[in-house]
PDB file of N, CA and C in Angstrom:
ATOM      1  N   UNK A   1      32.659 134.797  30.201  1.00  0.00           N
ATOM      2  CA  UNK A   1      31.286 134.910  30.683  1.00  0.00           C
ATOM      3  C   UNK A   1      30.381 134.119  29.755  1.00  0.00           C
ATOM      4  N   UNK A   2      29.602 133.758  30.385  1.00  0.00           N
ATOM      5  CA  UNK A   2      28.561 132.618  29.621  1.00  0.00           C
ATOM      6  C   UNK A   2      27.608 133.588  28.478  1.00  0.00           C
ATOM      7  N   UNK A   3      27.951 133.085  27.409  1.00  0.00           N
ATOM      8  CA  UNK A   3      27.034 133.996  26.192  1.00  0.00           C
ATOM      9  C   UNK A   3      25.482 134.293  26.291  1.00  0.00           C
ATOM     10  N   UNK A   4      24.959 133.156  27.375  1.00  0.00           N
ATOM     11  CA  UNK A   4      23.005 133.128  28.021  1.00  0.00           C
ATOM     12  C   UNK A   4      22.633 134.385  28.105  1.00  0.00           C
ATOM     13  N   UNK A   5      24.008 134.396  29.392  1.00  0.00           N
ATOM     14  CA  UNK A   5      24.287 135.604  30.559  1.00  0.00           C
ATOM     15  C   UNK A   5      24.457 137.199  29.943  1.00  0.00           C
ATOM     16  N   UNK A   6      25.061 136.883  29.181  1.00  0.00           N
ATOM     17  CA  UNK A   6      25.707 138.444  27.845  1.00  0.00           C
ATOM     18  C   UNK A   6      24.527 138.775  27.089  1.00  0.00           C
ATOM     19  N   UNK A   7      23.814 138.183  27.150  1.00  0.00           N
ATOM     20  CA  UNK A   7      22.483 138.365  25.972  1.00  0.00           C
ATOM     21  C   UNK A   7      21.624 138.875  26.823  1.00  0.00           C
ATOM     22  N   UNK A   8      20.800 138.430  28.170  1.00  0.00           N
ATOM     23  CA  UNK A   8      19.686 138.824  29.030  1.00  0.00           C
ATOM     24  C   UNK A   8      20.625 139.796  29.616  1.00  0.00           C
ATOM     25  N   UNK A   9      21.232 140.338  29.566  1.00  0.00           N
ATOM     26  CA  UNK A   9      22.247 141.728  30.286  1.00  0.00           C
ATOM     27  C   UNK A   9      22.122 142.438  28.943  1.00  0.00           C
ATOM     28  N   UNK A  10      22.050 142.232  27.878  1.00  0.00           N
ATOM     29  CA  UNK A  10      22.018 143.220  26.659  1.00  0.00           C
ATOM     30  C   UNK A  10      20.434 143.733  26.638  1.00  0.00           C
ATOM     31  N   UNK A  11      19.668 142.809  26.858  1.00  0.00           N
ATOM     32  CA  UNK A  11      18.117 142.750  26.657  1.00  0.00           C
ATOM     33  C   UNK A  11      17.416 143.141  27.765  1.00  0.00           C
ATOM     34  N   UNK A  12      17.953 143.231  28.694  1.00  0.00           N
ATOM     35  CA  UNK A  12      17.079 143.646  30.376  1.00  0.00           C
ATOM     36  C   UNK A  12      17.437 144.920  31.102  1.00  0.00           C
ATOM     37  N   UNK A  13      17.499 146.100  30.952  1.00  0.00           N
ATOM     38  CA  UNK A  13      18.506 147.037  30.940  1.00  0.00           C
ATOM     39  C   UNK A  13      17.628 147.618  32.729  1.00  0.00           C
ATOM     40  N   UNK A  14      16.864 146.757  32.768  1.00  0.00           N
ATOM     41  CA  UNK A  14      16.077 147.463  34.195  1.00  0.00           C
ATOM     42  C   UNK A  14      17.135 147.792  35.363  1.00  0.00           C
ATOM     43  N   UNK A  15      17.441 148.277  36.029  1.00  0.00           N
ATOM     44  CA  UNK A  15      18.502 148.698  37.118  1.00  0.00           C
ATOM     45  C   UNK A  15      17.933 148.139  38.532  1.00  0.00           C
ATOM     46  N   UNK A  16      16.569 148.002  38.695  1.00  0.00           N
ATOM     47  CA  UNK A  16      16.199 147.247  39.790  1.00  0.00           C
ATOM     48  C   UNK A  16      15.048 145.778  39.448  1.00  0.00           C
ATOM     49  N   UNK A  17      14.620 145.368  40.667  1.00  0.00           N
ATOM     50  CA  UNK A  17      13.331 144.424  40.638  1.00  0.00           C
ATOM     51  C   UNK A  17      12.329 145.032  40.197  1.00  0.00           C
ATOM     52  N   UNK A  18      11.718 144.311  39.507  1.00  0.00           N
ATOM     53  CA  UNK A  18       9.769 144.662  39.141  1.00  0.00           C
ATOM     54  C   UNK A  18       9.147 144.181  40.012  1.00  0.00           C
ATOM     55  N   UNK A  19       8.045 144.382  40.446  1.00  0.00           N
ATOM     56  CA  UNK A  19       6.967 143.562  41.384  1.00  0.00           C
ATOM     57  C   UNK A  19       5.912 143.339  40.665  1.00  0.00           C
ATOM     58  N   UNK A  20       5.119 142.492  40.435  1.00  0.00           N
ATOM     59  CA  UNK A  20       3.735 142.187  39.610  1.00  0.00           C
ATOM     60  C   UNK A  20       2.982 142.585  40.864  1.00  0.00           C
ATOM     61  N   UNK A  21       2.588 144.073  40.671  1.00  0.00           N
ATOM     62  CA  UNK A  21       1.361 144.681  41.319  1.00  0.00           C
ATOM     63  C   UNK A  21       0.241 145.282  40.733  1.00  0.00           C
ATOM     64  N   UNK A  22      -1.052 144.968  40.878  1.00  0.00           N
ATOM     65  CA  UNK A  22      -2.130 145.919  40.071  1.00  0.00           C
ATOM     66  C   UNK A  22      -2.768 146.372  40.987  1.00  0.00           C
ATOM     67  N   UNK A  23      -2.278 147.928  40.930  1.00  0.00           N
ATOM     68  CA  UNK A  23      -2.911 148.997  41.411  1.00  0.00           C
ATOM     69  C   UNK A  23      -3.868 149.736  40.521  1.00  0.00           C
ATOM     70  N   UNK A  24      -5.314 150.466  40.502  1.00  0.00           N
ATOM     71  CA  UNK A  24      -5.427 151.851  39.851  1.00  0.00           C
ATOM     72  C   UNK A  24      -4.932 152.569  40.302  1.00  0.00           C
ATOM     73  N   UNK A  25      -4.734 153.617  38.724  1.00  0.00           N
ATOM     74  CA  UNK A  25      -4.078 154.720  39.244  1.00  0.00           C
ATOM     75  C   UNK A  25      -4.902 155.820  38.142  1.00  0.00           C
ATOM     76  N   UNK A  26      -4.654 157.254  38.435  1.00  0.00           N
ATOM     77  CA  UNK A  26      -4.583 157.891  37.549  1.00  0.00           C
ATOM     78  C   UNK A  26      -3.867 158.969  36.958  1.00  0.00           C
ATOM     79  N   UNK A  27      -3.741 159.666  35.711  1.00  0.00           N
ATOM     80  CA  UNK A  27      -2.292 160.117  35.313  1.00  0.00           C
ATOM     81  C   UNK A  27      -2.796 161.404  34.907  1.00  0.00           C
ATOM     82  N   UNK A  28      -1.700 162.598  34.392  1.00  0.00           N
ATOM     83  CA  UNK A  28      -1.847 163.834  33.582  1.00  0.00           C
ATOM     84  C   UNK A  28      -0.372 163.906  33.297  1.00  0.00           C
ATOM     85  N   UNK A  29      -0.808 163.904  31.552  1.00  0.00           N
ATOM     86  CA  UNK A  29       0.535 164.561  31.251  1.00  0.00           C
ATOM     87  C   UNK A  29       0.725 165.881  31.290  1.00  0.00           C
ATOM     88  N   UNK A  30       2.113 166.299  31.476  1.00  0.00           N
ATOM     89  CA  UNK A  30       2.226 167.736  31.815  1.00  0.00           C
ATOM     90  C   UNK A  30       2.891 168.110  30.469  1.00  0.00           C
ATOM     91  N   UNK A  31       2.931 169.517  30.782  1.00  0.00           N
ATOM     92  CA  UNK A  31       3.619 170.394  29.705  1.00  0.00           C
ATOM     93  C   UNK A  31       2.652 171.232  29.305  1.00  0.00           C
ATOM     94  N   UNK A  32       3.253 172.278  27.985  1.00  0.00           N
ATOM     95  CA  UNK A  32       2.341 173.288  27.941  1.00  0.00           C
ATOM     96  C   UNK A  32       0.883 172.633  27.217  1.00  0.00           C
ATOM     97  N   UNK A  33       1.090 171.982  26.122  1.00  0.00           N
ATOM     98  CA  UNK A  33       0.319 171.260  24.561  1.00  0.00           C
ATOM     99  C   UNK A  33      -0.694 170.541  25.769  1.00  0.00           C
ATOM    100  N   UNK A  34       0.266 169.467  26.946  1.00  0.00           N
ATOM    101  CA  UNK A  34      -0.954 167.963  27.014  1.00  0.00           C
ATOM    102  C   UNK A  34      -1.531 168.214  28.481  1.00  0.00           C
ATOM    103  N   UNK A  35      -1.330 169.651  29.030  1.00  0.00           N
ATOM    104  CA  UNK A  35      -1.875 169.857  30.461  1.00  0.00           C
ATOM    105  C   UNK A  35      -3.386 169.623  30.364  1.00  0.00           C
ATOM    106  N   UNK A  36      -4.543 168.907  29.501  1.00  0.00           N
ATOM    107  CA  UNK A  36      -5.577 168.544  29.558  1.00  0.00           C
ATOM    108  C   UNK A  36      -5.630 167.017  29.210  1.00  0.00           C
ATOM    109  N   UNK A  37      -4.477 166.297  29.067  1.00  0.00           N
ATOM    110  CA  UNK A  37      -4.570 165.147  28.723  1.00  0.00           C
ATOM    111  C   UNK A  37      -4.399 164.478  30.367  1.00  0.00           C
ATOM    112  N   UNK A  38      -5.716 163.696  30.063  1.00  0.00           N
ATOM    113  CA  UNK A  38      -5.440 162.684  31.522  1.00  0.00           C
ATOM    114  C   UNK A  38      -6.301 161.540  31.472  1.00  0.00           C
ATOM    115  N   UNK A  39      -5.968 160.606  32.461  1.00  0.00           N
ATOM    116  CA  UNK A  39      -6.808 159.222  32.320  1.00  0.00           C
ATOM    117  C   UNK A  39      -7.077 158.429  33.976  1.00  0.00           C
ATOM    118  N   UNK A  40      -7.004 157.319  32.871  1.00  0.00           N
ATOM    119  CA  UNK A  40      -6.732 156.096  34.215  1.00  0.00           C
ATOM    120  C   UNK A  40      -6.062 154.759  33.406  1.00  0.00           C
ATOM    121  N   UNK A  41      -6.065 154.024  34.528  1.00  0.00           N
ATOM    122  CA  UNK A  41      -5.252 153.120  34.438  1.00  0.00           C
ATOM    123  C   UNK A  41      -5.028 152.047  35.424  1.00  0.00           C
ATOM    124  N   UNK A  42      -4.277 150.708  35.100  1.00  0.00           N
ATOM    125  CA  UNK A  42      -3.996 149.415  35.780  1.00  0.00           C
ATOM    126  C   UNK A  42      -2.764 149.331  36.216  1.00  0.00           C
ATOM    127  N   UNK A  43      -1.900 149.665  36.935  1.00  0.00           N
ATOM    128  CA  UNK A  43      -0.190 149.106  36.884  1.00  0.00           C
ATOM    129  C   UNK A  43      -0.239 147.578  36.850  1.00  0.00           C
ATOM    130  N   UNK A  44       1.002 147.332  35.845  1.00  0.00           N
ATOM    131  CA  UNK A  44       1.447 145.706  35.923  1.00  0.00           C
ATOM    132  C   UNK A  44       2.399 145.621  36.442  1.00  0.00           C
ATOM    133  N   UNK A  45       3.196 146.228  36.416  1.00  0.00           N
ATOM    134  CA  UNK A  45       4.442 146.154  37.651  1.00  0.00           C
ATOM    135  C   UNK A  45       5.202 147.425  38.109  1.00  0.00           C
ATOM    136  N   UNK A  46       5.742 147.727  38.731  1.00  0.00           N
ATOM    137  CA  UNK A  46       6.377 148.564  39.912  1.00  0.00           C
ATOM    138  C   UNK A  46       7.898 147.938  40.426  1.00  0.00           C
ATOM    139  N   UNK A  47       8.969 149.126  40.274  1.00  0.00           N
ATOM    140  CA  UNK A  47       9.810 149.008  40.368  1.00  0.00           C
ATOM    141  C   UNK A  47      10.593 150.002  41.233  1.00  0.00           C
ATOM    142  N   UNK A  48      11.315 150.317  42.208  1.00  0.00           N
ATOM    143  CA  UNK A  48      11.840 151.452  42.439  1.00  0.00           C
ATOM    144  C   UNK A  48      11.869 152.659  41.383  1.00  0.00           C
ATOM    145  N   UNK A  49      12.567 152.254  40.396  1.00  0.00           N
ATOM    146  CA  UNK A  49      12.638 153.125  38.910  1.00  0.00           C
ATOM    147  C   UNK A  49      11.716 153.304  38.023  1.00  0.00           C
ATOM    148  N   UNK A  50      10.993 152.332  38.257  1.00  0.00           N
ATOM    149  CA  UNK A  50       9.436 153.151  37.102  1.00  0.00           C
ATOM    150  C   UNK A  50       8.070 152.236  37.442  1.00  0.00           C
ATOM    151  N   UNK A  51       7.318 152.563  36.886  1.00  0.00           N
ATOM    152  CA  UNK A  51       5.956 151.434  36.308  1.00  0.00           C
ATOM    153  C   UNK A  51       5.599 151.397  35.169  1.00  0.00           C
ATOM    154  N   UNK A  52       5.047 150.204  35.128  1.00  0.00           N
ATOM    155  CA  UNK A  52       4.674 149.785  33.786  1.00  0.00           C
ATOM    156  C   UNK A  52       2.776 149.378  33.908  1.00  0.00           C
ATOM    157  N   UNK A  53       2.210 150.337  32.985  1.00  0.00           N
ATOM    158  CA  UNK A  53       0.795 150.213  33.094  1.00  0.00           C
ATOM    159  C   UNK A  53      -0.154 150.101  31.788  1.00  0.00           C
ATOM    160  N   UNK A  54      -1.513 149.847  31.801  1.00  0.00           N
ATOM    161  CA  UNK A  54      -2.364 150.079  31.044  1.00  0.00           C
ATOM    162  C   UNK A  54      -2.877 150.925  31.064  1.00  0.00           C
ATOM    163  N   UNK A  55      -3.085 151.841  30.118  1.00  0.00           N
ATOM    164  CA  UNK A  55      -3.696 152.886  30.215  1.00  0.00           C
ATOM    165  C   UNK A  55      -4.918 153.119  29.522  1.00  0.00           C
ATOM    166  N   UNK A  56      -5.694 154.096  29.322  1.00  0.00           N
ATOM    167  CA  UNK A  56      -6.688 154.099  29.123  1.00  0.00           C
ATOM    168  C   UNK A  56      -7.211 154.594  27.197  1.00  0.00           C
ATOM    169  N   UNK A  57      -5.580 154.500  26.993  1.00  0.00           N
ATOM    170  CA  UNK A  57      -5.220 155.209  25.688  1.00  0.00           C
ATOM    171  C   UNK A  57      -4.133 155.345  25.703  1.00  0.00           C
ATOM    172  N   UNK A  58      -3.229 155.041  23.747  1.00  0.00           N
ATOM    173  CA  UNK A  58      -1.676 155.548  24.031  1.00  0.00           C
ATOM    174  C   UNK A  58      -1.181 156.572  24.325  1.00  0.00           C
ATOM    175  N   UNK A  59      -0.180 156.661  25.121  1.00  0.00           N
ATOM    176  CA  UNK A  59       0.573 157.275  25.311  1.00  0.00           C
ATOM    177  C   UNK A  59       2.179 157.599  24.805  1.00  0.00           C
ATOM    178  N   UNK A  60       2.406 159.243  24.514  1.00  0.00           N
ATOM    179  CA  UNK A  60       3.315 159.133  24.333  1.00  0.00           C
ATOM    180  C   UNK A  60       4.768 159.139  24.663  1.00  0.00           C
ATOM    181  N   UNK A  61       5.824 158.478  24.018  1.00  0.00           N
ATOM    182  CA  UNK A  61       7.081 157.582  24.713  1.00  0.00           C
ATOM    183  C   UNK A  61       7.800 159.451  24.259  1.00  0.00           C
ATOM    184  N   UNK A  62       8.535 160.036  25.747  1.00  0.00           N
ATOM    185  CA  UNK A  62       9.032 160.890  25.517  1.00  0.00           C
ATOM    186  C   UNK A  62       8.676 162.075  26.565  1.00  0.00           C
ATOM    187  N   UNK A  63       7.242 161.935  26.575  1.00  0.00           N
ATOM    188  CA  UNK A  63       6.423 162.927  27.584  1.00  0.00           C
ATOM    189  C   UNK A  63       6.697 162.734  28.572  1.00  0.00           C
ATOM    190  N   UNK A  64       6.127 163.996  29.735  1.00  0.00           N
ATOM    191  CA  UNK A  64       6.580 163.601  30.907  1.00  0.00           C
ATOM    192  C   UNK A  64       4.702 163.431  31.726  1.00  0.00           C
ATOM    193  N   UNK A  65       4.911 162.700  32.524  1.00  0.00           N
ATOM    194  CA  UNK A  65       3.599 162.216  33.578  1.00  0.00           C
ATOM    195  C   UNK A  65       3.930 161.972  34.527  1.00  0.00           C
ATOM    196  N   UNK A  66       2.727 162.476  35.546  1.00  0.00           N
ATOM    197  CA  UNK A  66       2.225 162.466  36.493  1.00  0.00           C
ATOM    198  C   UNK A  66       1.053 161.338  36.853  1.00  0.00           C
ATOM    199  N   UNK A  67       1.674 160.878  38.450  1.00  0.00           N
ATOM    200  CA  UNK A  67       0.474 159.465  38.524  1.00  0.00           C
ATOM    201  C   UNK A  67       0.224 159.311  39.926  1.00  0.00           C
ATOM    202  N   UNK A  68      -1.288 159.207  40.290  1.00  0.00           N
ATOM    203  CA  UNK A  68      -1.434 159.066  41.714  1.00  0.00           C
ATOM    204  C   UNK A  68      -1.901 157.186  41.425  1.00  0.00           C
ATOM    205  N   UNK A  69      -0.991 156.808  41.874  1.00  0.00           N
ATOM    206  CA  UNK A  69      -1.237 155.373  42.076  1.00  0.00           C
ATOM    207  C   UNK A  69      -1.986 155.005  43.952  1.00  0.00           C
ATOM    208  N   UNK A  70      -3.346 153.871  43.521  1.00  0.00           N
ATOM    209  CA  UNK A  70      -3.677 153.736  44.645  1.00  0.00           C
ATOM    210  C   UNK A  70      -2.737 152.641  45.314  1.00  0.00           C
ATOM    211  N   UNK A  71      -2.457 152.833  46.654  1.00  0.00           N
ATOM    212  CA  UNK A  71      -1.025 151.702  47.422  1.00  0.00           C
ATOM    213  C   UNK A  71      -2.074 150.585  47.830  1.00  0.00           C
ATOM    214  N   UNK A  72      -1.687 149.275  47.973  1.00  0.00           N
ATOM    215  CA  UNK A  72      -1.976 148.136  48.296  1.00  0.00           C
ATOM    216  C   UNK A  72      -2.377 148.354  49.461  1.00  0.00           C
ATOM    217  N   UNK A  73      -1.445 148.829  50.632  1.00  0.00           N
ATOM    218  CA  UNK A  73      -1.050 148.843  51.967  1.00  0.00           C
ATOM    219  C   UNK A  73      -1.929 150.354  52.845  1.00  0.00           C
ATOM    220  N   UNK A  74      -2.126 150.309  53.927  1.00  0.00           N
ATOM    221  CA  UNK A  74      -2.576 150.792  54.616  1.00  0.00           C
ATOM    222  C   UNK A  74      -1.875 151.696  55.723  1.00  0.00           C
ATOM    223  N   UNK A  75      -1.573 152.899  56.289  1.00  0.00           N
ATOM    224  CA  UNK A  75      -1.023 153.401  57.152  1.00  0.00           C
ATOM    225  C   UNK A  75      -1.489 153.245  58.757  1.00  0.00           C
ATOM    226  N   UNK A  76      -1.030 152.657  59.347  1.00  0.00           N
ATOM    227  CA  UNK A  76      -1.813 152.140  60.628  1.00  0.00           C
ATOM    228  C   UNK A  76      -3.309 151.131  60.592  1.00  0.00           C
ATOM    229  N   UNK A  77      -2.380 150.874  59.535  1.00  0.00           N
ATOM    230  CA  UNK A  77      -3.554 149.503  59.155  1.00  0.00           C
ATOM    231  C   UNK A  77      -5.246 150.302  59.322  1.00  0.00           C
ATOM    232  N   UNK A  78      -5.441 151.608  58.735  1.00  0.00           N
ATOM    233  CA  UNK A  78      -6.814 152.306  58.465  1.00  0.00           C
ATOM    234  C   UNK A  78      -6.879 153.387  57.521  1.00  0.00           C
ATOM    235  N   UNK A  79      -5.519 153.936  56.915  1.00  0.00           N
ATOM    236  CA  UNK A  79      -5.473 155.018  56.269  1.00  0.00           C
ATOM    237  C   UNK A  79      -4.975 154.609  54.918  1.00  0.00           C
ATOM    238  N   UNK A  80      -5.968 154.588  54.008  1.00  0.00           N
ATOM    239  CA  UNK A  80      -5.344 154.547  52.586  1.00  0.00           C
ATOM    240  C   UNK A  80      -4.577 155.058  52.222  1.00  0.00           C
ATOM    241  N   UNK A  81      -3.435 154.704  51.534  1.00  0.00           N
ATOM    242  CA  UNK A  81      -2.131 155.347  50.846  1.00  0.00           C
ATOM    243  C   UNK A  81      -2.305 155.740  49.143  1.00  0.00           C
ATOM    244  N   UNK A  82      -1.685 156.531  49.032  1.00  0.00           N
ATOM    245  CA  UNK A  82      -1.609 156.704  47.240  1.00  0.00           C
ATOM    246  C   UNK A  82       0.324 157.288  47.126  1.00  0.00           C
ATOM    247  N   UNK A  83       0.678 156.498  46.424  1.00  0.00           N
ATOM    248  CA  UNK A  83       1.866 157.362  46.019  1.00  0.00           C
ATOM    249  C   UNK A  83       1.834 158.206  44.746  1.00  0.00           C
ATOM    250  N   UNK A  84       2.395 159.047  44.772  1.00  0.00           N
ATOM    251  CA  UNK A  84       2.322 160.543  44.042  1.00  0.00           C
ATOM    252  C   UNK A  84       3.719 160.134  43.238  1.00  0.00           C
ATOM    253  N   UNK A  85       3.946 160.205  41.940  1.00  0.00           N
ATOM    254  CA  UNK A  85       4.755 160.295  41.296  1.00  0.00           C
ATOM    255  C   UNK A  85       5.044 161.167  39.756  1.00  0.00           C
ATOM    256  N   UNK A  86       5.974 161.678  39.847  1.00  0.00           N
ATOM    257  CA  UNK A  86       6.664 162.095  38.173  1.00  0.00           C
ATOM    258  C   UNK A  86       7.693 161.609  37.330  1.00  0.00           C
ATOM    259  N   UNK A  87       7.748 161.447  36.361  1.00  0.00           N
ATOM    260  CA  UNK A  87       8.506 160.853  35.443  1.00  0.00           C
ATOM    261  C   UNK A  87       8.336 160.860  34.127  1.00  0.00           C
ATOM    262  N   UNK A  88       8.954 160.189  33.223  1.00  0.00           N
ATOM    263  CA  UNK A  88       8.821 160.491  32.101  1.00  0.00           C
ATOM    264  C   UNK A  88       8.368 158.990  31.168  1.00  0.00           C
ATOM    265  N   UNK A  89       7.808 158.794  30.346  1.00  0.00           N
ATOM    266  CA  UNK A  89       6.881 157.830  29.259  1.00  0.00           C
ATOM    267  C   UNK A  89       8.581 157.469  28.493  1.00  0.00           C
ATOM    268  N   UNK A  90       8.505 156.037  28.720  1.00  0.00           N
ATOM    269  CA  UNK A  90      10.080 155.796  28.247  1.00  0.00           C
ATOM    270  C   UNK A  90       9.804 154.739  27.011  1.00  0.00           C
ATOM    271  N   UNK A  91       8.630 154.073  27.316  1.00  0.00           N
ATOM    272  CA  UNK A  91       8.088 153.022  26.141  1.00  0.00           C
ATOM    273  C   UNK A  91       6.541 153.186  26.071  1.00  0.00           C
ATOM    274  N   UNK A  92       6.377 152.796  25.530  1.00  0.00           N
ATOM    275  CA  UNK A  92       4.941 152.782  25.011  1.00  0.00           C
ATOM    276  C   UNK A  92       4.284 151.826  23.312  1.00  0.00           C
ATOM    277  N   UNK A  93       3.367 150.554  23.904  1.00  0.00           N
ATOM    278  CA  UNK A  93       3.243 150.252  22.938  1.00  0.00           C
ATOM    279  C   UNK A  93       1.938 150.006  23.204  1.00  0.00           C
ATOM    280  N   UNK A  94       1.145 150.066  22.141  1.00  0.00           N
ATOM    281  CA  UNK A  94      -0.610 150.572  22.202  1.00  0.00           C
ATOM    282  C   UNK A  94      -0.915 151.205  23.348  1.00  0.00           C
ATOM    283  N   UNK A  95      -1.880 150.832  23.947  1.00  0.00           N
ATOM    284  CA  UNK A  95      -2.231 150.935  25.691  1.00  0.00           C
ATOM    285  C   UNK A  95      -0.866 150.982  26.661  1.00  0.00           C
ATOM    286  N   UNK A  96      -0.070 150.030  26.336  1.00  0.00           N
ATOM    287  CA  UNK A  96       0.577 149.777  27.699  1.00  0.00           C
ATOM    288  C   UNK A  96       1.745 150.967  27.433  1.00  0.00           C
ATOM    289  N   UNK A  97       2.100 151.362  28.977  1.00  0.00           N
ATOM    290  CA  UNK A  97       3.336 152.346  28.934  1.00  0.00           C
ATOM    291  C   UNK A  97       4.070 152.402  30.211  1.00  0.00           C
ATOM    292  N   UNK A  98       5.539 152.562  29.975  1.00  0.00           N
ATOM    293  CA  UNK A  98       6.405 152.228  31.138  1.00  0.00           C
ATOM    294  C   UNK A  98       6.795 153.576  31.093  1.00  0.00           C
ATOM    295  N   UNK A  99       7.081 154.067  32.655  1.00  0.00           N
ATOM    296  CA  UNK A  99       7.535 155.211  33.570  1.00  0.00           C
ATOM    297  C   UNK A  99       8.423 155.122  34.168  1.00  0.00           C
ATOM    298  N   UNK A 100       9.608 156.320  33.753  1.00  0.00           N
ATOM    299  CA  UNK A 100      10.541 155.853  34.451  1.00  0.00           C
ATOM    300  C   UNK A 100      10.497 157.421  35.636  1.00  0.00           C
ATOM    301  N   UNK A 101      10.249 156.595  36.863  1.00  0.00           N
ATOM    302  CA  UNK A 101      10.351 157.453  38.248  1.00  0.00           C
ATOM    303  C   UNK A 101      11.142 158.497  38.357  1.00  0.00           C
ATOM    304  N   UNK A 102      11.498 159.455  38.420  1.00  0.00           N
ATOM    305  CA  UNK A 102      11.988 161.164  38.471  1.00  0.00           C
ATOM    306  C   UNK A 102      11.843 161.256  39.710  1.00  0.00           C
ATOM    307  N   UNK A 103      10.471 161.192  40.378  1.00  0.00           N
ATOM    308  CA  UNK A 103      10.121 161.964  41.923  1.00  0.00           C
ATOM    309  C   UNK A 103       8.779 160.732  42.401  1.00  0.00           C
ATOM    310  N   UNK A 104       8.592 160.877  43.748  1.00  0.00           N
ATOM    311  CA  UNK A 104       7.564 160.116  44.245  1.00  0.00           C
ATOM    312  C   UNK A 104       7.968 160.456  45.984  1.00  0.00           C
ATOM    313  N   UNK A 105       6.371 160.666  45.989  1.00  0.00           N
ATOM    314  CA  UNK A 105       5.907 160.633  47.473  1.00  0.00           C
ATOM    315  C   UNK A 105       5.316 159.852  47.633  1.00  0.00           C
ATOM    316  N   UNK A 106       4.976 159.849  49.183  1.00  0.00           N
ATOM    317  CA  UNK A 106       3.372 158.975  49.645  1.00  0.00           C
ATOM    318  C   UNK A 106       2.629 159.647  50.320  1.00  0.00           C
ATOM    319  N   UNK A 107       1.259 159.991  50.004  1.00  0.00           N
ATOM    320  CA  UNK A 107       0.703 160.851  50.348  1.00  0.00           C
ATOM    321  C   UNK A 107      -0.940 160.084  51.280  1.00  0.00           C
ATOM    322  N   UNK A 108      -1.693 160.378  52.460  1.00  0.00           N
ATOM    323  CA  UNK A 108      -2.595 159.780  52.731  1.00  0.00           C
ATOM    324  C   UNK A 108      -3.927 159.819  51.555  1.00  0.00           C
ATOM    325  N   UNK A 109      -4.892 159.134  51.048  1.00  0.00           N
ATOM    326  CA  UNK A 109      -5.920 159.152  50.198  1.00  0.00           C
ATOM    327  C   UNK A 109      -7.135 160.103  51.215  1.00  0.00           C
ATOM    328  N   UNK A 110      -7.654 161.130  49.710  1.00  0.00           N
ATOM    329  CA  UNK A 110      -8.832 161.695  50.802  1.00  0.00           C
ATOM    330  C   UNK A 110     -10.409 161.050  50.359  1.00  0.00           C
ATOM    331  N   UNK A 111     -10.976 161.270  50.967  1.00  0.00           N
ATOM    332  CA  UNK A 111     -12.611 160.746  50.976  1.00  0.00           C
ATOM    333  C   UNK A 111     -12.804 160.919  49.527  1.00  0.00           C
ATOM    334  N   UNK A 112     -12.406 161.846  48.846  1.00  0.00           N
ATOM    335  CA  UNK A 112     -12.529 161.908  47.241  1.00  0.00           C
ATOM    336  C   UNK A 112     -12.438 160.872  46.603  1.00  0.00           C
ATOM    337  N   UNK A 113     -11.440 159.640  47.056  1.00  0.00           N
ATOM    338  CA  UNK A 113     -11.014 158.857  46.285  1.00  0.00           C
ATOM    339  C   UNK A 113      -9.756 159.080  45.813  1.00  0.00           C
ATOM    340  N   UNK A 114      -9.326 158.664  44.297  1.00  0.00           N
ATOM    341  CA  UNK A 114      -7.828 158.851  43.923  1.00  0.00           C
ATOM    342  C   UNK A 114      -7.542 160.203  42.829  1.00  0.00           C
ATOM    343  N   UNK A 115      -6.996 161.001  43.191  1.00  0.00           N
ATOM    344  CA  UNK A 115      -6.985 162.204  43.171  1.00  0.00           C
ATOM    345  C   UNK A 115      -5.441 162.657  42.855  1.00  0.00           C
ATOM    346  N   UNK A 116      -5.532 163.079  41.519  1.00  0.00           N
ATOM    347  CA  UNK A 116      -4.069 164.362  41.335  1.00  0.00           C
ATOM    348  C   UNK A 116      -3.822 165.195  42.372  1.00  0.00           C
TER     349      UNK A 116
END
């Protein structure tokens, strides 16, 4: 096997595609200590298996979060989408922090806006 090939397979451990999408979103970490910790945020990319975002402050690599990301796309081309997700903070360096997906729905957006 080509040694290029052995190296970006040692270094890329992602299991699916990323997409370069920027959505807002916003987050709460859970647990007993950070059930008042919450924000907002930019996604930079989206993957079946996680996202990777800016946040509004670090976060920590280990915790678990919650994220209503706003969807690009539309349900009958009139109904805003948000997907609902849980997972856990797998990296984190300053601001930015990657999620790796546990659970996710899609849920319709209400007049509120983007909403836990």
């Amino acid at each position: 096997m080509d040694p290029m090939m052995i190296d970006a397979m040692r270094t890329d451990r992602r299991r699916t595609d990323r997409f370069p999408i920027e959505c807002e979103l916003v987050y709460r970490m859970t647990g007993k200590r950070l059930a008042q910790e919450h924000g907002k945020g930019i996604t930079i990319d989206i993957s079946s298996g996680g996202v990777r975002f800016q946040a509004d402050r670090p976060l920590i690599a280990g915790k678990r979060v919650e994220m209503a990301i706003r969807w690009p796309a539309q349900l009958d081309n009139r109904c805003n989408l948000k997907l609902m997700a849980r997972g856990r903070v797998v990296r984190s360096e300053g601001n930015q922090a990657a999620v790796e997906i546990q659970q996710y729905e899609f849920r319709t957006m209400s007049r509120n806006g983007l909403t836990l």
